[in-house]
C-alpha atoms as a PDB file:
ATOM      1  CA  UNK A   1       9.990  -0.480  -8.451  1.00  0.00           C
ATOM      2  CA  UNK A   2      13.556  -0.437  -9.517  1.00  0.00           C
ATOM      3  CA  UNK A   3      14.550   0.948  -6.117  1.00  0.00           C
ATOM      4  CA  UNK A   4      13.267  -2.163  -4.346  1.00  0.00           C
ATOM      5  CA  UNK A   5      13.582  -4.411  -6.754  1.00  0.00           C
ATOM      6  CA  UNK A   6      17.087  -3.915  -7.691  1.00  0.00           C
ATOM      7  CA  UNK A   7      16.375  -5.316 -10.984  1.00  0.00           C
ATOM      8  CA  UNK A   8      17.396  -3.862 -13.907  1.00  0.00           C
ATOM      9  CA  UNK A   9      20.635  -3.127 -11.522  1.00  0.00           C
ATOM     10  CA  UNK A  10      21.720   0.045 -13.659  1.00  0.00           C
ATOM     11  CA  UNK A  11      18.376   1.839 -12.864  1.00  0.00           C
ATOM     12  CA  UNK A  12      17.806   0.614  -9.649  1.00  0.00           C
ATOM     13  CA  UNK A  13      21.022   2.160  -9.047  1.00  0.00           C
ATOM     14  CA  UNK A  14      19.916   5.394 -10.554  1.00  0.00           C
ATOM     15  CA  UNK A  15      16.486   5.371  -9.270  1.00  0.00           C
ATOM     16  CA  UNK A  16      17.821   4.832  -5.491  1.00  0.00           C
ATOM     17  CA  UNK A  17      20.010   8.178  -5.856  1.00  0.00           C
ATOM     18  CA  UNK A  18      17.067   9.740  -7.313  1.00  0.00           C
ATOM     19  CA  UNK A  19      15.014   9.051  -4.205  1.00  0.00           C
ATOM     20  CA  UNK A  20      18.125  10.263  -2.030  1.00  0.00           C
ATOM     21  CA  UNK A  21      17.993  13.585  -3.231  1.00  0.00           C
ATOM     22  CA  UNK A  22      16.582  16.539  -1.962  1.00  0.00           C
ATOM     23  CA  UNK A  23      13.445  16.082  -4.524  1.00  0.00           C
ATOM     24  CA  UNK A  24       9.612  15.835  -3.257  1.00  0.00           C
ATOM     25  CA  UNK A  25       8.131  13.284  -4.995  1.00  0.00           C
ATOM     26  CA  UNK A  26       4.741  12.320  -4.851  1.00  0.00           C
ATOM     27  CA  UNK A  27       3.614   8.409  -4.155  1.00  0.00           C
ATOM     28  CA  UNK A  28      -0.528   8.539  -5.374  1.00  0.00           C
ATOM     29  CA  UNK A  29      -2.456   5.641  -4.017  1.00  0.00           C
ATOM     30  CA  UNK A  30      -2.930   3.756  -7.120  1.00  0.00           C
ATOM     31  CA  UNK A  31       0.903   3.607  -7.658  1.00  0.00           C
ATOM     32  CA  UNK A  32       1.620   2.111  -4.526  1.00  0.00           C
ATOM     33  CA  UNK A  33      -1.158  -0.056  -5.055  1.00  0.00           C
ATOM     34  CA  UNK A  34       0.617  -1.647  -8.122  1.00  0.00           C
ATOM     35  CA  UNK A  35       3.846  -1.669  -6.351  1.00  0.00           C
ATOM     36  CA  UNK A  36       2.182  -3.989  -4.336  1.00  0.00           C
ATOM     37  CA  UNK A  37       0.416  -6.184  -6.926  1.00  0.00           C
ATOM     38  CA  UNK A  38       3.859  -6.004  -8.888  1.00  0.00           C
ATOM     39  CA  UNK A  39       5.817  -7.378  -5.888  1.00  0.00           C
ATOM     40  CA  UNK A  40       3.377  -9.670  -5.065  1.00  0.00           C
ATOM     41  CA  UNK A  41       2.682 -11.620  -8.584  1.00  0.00           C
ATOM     42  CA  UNK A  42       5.586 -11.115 -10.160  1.00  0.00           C
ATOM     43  CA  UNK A  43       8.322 -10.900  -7.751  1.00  0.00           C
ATOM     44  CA  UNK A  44       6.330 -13.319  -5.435  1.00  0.00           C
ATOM     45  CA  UNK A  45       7.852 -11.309  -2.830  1.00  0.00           C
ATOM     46  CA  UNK A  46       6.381 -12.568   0.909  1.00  0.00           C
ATOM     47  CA  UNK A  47       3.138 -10.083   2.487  1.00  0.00           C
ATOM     48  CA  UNK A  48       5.327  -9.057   5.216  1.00  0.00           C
ATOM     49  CA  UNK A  49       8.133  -7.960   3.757  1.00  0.00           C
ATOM     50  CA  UNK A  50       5.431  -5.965   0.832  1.00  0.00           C
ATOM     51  CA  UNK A  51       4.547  -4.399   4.003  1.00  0.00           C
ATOM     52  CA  UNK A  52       7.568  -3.389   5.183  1.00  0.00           C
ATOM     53  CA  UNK A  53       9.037  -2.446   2.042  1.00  0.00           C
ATOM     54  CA  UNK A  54       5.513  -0.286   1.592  1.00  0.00           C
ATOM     55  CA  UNK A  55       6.076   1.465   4.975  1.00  0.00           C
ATOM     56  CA  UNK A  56      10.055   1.700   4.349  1.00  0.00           C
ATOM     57  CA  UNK A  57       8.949   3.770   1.286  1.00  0.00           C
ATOM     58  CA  UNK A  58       6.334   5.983   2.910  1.00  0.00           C
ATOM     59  CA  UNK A  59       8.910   6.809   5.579  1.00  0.00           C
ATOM     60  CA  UNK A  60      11.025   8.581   2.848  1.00  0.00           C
ATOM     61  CA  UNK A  61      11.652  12.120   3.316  1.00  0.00           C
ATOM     62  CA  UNK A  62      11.336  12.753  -0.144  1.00  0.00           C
ATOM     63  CA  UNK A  63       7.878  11.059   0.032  1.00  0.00           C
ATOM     64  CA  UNK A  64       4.829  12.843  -0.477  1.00  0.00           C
ATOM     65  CA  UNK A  65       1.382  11.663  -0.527  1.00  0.00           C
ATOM     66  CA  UNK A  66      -2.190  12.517  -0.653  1.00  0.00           C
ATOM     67  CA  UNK A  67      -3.164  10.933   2.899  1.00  0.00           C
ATOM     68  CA  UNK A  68       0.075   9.074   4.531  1.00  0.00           C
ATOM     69  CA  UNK A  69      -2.027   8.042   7.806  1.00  0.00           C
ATOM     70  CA  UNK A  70      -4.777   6.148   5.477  1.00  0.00           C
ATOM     71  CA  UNK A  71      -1.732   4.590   3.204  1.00  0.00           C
ATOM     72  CA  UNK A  72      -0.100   3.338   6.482  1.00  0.00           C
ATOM     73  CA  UNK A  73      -3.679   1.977   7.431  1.00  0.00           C
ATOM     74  CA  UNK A  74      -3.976   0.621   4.672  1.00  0.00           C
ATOM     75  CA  UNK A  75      -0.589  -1.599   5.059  1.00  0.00           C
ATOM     76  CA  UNK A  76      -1.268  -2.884   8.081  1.00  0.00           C
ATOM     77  CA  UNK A  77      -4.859  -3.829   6.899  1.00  0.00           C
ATOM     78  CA  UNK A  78      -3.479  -5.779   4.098  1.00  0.00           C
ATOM     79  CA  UNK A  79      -0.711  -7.494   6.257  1.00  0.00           C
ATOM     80  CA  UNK A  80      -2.552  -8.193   9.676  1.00  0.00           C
ATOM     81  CA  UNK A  81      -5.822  -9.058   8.124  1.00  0.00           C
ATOM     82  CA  UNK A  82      -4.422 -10.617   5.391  1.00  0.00           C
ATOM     83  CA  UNK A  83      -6.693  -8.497   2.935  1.00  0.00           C
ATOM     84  CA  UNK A  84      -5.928  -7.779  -1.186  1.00  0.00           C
ATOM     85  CA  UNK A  85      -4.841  -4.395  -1.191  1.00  0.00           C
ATOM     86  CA  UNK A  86      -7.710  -2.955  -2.971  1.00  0.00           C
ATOM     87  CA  UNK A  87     -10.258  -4.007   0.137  1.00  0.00           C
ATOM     88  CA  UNK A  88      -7.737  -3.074   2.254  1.00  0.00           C
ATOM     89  CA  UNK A  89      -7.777   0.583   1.164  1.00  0.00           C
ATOM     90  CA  UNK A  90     -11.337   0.857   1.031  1.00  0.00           C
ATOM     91  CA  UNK A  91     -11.822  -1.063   4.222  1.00  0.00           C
ATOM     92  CA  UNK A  92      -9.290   1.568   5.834  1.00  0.00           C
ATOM     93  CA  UNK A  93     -11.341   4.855   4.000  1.00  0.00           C
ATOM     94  CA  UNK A  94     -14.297   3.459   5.464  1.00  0.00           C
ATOM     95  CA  UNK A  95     -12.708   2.990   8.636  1.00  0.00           C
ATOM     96  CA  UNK A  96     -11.167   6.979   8.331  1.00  0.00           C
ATOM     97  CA  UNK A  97     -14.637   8.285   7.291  1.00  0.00           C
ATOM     98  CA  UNK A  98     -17.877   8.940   8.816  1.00  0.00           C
ATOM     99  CA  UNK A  99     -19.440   6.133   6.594  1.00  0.00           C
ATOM    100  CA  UNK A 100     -17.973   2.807   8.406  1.00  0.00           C
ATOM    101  CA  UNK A 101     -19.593   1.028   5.968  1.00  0.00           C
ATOM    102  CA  UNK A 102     -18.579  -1.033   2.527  1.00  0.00           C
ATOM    103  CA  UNK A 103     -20.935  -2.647  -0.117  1.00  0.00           C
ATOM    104  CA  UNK A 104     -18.964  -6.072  -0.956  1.00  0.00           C
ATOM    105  CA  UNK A 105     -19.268  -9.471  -1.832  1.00  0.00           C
ATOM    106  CA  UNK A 106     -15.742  -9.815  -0.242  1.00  0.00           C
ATOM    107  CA  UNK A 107     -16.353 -12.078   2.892  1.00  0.00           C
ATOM    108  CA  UNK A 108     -12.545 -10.669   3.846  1.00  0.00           C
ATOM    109  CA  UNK A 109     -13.487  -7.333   4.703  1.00  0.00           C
ATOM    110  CA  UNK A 110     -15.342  -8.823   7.661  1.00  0.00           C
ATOM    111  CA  UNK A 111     -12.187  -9.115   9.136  1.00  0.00           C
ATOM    112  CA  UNK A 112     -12.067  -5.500   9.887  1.00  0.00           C
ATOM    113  CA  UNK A 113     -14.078  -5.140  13.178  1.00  0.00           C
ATOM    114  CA  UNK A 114     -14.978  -1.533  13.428  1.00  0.00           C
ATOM    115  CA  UNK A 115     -16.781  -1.319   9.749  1.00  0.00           C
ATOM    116  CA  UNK A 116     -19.663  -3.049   8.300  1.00  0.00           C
ATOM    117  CA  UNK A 117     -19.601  -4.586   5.005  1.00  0.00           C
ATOM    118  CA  UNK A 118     -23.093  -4.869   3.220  1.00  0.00           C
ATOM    119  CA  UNK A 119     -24.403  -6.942   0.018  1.00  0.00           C
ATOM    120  CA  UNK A 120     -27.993  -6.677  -1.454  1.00  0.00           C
END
């Protein structure tokens, strides 16, 4: 967060060269999942540039993560289709997995064509 944020200047300074070095660092799913909430509530940073600040970061080479092609997914699920991130991830493991389908109450996740979202 301090790396994007810039804010407290001091560690975002330090944090920055930490993510220039030659370190592998790993990103799990739930952390960039608060970056986002953080950015968005607090910061009341724009979805776009979330987005782009979310792929900027997964583009790192000292970047690791569990499943990069479902966190970039993910991304452009919650920026194109305008979902929360949450349904976006799920809606984009559903879409990555044999299942194609998610049980929801979330009329949103209708928005992504090529899963099926089911409520009893």
């Amino acid at each position: 967060m301090r790396h994007l944020t810039g804010d407290p200047p001091a560690q975002a300074k330090r944090a920055t060269a930490f993510l220039g070095d030659s370190h592998e660092l790993i990103l799990t799913d739930l952390v960039l999942a608060e970056m986002v909430y953080v950015l968005e509530s607090f910061y009341e940073i724009p979805r776009t540039d979330i987005a782009r600040t979310a792929r900027s970061l997964l583009a790192l080479p000292s970047i690791e993560t569990g499943d990069h092609e479902l966190l970039l997914r993910t991304v452009e699920i919650y920026e194109i289709l305008r979902l929360d991130f949450a349904e976006a991830y799920l809606s984009a493991l559903a879409e990555m997995s044999d299942v194609k389908r998610v049980a929801s109450f979330d009329r949103q996740i209708d928005r992504v064509k090529n899963i099926e979202r089911v409520e009893r």
